[in-house]
PDB file of N, CA and C in Angstrom:
ATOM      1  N   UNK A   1     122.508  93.282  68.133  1.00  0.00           N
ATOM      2  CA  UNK A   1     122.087  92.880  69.457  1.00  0.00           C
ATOM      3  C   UNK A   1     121.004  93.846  69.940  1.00  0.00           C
ATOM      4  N   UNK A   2     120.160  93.274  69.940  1.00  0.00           N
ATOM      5  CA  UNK A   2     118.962  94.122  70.706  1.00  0.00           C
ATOM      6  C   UNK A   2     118.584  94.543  72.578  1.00  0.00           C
ATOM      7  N   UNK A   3     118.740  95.728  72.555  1.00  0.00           N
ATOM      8  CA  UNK A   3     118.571  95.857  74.546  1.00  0.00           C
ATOM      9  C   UNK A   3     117.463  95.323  74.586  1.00  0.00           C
ATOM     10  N   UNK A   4     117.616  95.243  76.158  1.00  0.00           N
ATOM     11  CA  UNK A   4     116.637  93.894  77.267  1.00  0.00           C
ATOM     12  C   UNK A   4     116.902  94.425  78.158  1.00  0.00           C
ATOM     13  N   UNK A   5     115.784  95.252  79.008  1.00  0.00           N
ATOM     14  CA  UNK A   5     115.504  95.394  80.076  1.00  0.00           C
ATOM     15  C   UNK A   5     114.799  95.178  80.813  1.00  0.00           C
ATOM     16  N   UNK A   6     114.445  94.662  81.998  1.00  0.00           N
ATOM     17  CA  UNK A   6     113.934  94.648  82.801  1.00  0.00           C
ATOM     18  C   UNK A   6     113.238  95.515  83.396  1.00  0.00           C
ATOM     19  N   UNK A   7     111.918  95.117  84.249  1.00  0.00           N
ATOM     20  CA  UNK A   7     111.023  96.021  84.104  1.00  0.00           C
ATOM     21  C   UNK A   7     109.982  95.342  85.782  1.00  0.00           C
ATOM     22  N   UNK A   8     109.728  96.108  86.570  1.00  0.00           N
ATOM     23  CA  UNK A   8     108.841  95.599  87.856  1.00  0.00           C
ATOM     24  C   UNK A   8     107.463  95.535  87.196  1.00  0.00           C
ATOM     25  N   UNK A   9     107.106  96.070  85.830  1.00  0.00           N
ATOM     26  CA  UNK A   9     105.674  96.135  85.542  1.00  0.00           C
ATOM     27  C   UNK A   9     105.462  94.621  84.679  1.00  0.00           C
ATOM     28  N   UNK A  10     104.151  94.385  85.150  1.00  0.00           N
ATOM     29  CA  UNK A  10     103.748  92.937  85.212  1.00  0.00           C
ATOM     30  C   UNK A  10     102.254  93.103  84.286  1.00  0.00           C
ATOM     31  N   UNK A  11     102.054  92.281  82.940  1.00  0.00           N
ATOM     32  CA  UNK A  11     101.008  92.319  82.831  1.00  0.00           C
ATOM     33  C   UNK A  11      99.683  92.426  83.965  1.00  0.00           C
ATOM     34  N   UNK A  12      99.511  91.761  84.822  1.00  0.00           N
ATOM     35  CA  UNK A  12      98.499  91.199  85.721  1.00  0.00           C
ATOM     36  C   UNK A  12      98.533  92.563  86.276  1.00  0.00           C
ATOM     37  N   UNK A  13      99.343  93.511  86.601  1.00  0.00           N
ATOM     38  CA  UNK A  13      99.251  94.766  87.108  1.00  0.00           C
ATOM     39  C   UNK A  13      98.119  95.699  86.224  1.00  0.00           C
ATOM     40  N   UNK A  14      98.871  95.382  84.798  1.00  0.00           N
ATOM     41  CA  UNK A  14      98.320  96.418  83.637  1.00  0.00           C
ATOM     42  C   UNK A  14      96.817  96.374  84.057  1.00  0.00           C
ATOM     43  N   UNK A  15      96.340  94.535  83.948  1.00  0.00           N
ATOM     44  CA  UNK A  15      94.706  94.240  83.661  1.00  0.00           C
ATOM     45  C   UNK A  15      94.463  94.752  85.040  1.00  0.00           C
ATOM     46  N   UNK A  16      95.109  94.718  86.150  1.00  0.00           N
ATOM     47  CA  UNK A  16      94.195  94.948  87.042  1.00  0.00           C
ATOM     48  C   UNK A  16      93.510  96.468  87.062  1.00  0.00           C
ATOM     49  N   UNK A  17      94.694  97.005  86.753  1.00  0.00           N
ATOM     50  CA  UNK A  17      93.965  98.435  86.337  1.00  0.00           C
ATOM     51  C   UNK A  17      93.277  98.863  85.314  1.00  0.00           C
ATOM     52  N   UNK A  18      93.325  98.105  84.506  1.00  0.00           N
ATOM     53  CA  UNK A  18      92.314  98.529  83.202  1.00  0.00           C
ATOM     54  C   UNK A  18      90.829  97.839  83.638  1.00  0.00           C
ATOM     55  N   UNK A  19      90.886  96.372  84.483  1.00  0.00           N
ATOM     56  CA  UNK A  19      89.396  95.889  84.755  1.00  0.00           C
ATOM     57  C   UNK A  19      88.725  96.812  85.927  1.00  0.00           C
ATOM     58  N   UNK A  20      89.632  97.718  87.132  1.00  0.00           N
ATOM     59  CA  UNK A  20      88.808  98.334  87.585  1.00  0.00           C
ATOM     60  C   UNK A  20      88.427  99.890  86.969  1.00  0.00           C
ATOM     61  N   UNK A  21      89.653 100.427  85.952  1.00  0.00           N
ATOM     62  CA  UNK A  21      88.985 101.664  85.467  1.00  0.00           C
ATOM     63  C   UNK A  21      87.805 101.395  84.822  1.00  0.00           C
ATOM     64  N   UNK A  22      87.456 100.229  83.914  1.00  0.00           N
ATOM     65  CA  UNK A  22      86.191  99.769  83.170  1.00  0.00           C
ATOM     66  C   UNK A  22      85.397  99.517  83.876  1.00  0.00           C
ATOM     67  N   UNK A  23      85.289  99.367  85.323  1.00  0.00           N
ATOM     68  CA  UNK A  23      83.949  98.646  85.865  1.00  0.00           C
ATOM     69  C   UNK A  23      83.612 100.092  86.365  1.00  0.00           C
ATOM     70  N   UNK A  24      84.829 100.805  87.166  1.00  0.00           N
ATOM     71  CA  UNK A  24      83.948 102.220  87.539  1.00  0.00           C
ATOM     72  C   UNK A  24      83.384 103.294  86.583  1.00  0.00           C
ATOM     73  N   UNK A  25      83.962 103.114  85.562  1.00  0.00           N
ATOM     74  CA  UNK A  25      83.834 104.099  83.913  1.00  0.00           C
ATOM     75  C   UNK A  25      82.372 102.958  83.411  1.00  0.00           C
ATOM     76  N   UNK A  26      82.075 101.811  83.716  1.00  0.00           N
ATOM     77  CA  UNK A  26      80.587 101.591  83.201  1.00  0.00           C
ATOM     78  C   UNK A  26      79.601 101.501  83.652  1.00  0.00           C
ATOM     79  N   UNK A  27      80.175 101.853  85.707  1.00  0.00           N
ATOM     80  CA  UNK A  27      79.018 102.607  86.387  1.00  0.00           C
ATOM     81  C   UNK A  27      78.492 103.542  85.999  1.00  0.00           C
ATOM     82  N   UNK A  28      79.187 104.227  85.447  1.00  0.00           N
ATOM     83  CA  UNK A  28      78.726 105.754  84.808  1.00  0.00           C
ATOM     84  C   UNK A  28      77.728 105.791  84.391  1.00  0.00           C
ATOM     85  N   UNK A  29      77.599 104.624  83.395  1.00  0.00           N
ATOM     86  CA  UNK A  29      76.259 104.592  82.320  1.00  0.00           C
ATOM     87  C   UNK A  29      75.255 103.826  82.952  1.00  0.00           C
ATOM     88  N   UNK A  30      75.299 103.091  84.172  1.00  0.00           N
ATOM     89  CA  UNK A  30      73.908 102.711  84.670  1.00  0.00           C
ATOM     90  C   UNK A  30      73.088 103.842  85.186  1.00  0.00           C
ATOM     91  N   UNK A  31      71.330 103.271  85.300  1.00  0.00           N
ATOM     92  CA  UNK A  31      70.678 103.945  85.701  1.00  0.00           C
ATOM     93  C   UNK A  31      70.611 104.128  86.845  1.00  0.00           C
ATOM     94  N   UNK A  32      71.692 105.089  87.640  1.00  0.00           N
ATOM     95  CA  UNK A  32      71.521 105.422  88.874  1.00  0.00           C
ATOM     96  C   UNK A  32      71.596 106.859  89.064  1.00  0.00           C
ATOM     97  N   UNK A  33      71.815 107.281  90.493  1.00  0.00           N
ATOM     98  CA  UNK A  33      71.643 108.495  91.192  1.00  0.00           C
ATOM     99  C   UNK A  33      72.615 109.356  89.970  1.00  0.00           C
ATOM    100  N   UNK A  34      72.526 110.547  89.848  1.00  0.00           N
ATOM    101  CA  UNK A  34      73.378 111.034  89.061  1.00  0.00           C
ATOM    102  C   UNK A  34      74.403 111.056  90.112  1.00  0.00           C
ATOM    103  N   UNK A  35      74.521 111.641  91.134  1.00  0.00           N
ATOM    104  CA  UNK A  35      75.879 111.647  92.040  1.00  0.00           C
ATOM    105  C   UNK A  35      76.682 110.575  92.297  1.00  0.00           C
ATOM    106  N   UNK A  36      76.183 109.507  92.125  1.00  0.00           N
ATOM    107  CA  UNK A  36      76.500 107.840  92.313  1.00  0.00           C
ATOM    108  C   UNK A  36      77.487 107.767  90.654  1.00  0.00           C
ATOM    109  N   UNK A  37      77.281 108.406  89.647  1.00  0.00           N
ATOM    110  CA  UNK A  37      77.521 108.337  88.468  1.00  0.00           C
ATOM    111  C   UNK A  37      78.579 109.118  88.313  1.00  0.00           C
ATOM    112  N   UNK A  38      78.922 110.617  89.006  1.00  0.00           N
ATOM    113  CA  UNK A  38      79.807 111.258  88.671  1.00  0.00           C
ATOM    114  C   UNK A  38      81.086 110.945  89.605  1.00  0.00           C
ATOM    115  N   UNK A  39      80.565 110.119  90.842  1.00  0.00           N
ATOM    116  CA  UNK A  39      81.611 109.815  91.822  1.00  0.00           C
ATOM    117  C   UNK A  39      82.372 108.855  91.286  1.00  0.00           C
ATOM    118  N   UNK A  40      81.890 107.986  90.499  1.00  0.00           N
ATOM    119  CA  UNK A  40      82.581 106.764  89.910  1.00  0.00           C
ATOM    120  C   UNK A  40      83.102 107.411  88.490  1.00  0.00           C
ATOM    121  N   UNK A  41      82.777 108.475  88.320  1.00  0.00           N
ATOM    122  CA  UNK A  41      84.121 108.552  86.966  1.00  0.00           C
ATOM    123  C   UNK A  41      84.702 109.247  87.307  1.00  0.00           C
ATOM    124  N   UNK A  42      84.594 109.880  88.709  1.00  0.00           N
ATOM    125  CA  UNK A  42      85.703 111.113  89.217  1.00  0.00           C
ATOM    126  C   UNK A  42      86.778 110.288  89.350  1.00  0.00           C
ATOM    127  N   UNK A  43      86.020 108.555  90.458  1.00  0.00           N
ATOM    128  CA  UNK A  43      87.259 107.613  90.847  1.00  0.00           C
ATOM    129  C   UNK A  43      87.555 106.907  89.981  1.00  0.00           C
ATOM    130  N   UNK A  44      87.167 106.603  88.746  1.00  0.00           N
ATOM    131  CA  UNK A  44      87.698 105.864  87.341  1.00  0.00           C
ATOM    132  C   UNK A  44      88.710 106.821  86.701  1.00  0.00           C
ATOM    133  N   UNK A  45      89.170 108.412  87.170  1.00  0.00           N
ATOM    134  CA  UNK A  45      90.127 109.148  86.021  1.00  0.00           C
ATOM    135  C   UNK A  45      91.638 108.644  85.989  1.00  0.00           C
ATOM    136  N   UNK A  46      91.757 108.085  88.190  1.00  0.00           N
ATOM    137  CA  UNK A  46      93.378 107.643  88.302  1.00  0.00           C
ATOM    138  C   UNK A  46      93.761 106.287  87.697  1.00  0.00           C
ATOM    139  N   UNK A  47      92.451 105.833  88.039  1.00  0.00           N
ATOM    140  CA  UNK A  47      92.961 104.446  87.153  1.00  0.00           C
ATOM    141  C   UNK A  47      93.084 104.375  85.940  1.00  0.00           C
ATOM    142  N   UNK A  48      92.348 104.999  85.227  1.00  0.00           N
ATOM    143  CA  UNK A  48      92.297 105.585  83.825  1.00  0.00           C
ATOM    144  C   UNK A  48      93.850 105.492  83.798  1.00  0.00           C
ATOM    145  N   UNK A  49      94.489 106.765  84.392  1.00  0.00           N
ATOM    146  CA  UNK A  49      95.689 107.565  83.967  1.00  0.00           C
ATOM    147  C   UNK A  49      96.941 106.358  84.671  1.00  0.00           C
ATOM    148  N   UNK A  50      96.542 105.743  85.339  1.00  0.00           N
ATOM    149  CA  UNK A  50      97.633 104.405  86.254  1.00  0.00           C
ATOM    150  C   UNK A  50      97.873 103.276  84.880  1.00  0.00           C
ATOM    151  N   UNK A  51      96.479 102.876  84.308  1.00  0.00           N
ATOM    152  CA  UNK A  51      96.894 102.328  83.408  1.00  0.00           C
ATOM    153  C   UNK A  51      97.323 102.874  82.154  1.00  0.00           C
ATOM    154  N   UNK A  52      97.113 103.615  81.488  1.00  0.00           N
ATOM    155  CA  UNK A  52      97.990 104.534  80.377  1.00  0.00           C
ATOM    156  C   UNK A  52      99.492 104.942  80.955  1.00  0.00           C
ATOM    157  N   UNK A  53      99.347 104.903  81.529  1.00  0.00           N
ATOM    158  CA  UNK A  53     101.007 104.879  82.592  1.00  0.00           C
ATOM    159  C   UNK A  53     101.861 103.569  82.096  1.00  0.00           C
ATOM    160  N   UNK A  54     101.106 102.605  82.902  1.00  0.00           N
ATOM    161  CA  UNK A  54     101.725 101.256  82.976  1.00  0.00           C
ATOM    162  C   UNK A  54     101.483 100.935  81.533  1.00  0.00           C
ATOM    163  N   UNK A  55     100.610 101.017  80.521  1.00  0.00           N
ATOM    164  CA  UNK A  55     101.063 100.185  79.392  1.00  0.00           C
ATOM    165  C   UNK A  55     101.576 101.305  78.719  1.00  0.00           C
ATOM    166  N   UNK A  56     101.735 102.239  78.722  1.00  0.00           N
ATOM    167  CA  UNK A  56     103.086 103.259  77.987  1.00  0.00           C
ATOM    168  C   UNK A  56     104.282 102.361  78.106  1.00  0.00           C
ATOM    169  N   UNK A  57     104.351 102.559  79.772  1.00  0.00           N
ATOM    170  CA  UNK A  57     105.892 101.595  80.778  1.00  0.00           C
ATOM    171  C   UNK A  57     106.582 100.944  79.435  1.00  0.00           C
ATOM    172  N   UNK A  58     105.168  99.629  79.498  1.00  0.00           N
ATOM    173  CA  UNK A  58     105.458  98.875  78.816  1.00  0.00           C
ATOM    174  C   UNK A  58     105.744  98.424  77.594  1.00  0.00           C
ATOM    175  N   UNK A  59     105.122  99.152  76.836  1.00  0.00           N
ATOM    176  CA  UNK A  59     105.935  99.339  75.746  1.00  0.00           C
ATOM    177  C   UNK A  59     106.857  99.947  75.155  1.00  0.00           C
ATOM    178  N   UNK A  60     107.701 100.724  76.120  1.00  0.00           N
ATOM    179  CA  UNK A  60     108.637 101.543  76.118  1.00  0.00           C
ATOM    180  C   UNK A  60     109.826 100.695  76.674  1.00  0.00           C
ATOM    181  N   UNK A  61     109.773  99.820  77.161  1.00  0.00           N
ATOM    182  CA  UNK A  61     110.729  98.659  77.792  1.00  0.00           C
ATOM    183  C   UNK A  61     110.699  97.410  77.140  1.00  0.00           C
ATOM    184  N   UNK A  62     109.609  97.051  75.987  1.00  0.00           N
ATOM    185  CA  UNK A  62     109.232  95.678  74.975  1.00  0.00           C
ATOM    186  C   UNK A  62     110.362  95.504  73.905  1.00  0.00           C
ATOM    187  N   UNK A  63     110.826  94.885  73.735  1.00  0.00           N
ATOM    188  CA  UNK A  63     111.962  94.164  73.002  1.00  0.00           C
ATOM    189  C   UNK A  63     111.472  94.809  71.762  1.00  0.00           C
ATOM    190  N   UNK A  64     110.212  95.507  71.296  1.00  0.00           N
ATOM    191  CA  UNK A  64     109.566  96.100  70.661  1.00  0.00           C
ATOM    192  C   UNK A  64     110.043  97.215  70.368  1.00  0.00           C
ATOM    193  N   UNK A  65     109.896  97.831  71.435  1.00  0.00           N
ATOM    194  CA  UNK A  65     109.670  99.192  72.410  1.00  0.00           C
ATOM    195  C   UNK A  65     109.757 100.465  71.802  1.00  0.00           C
ATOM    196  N   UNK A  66     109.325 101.233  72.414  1.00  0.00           N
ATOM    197  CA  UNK A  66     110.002 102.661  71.157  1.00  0.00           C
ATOM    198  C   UNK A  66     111.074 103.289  71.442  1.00  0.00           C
ATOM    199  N   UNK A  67     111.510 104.870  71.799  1.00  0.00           N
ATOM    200  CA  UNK A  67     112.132 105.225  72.286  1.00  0.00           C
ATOM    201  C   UNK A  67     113.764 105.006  72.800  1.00  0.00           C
ATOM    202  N   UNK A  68     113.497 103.888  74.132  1.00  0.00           N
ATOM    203  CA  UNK A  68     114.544 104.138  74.719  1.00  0.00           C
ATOM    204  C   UNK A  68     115.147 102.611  74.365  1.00  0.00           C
ATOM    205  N   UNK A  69     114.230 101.622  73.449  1.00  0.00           N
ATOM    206  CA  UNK A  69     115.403 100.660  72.627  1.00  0.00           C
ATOM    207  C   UNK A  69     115.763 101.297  71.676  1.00  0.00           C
ATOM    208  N   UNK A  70     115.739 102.199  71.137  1.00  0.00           N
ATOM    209  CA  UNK A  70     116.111 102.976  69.581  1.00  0.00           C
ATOM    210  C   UNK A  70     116.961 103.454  70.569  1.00  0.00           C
ATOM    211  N   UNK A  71     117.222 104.273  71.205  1.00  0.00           N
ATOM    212  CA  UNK A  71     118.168 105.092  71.950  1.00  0.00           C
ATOM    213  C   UNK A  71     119.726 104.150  72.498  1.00  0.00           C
ATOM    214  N   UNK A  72     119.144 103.084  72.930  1.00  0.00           N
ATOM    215  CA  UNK A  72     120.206 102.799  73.577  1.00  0.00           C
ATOM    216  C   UNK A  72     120.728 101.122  73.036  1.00  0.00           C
ATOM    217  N   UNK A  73     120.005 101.069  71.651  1.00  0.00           N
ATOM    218  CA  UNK A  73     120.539  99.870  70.726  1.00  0.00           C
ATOM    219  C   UNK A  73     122.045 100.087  70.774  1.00  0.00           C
ATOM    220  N   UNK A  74     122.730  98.866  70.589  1.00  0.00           N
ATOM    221  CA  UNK A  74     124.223  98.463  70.235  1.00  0.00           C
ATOM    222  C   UNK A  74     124.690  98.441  69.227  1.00  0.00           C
TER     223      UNK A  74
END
C-alpha cells in the first residue's frame, strides 16, 4: 500500500511562480538601464526560491515522492 497525502500545493501555484520568476530573471537580459536590470533580479531571487520551495513540496508529497513516502510506507 502506498501513502497518499494531501497537499494545499497546486500545480497552477507552482507555474505561477515559475512564469513570474522567468519574466523578471529575462528582464535582466534586456537592453535597459543597468539599475532597471539589477532591480528585477534582486525581485526575481524570492520567486526563484518560492518556486524551488513549492516544487521540492511537491515532489516530496507525489505518490512518487522521495523521502517522506519511503519513510512512512506500510
Amino acid at each position: 500500500m502506498k501513502a497518499k497525502y494531501q497537499t494545499w500545493i497546486r500545480i497552477y501555484k507552482l507555474i505561477i511562480f515559475l512564469v513570474i520568476s522567468l519574466i523578471l530573471f529575462l528582464v535582466t537580459l534586456l537592453p535597459i538601464n543597468l539599475y532597471l536590470r539589477v532591480l528585477a533580479g534582486i525581485l526575481a531571487l524570492p520567486f526563484i526560491y518560492i518556486a524551488f520551495l513549492l516544487s521540492y513540496s511537491v515532489y516530496q508529497f507525489a505518490t512518487t515522492g522521495g523521502i517522506i513516502n519511503q519513510k512512512y510506507m506500510i
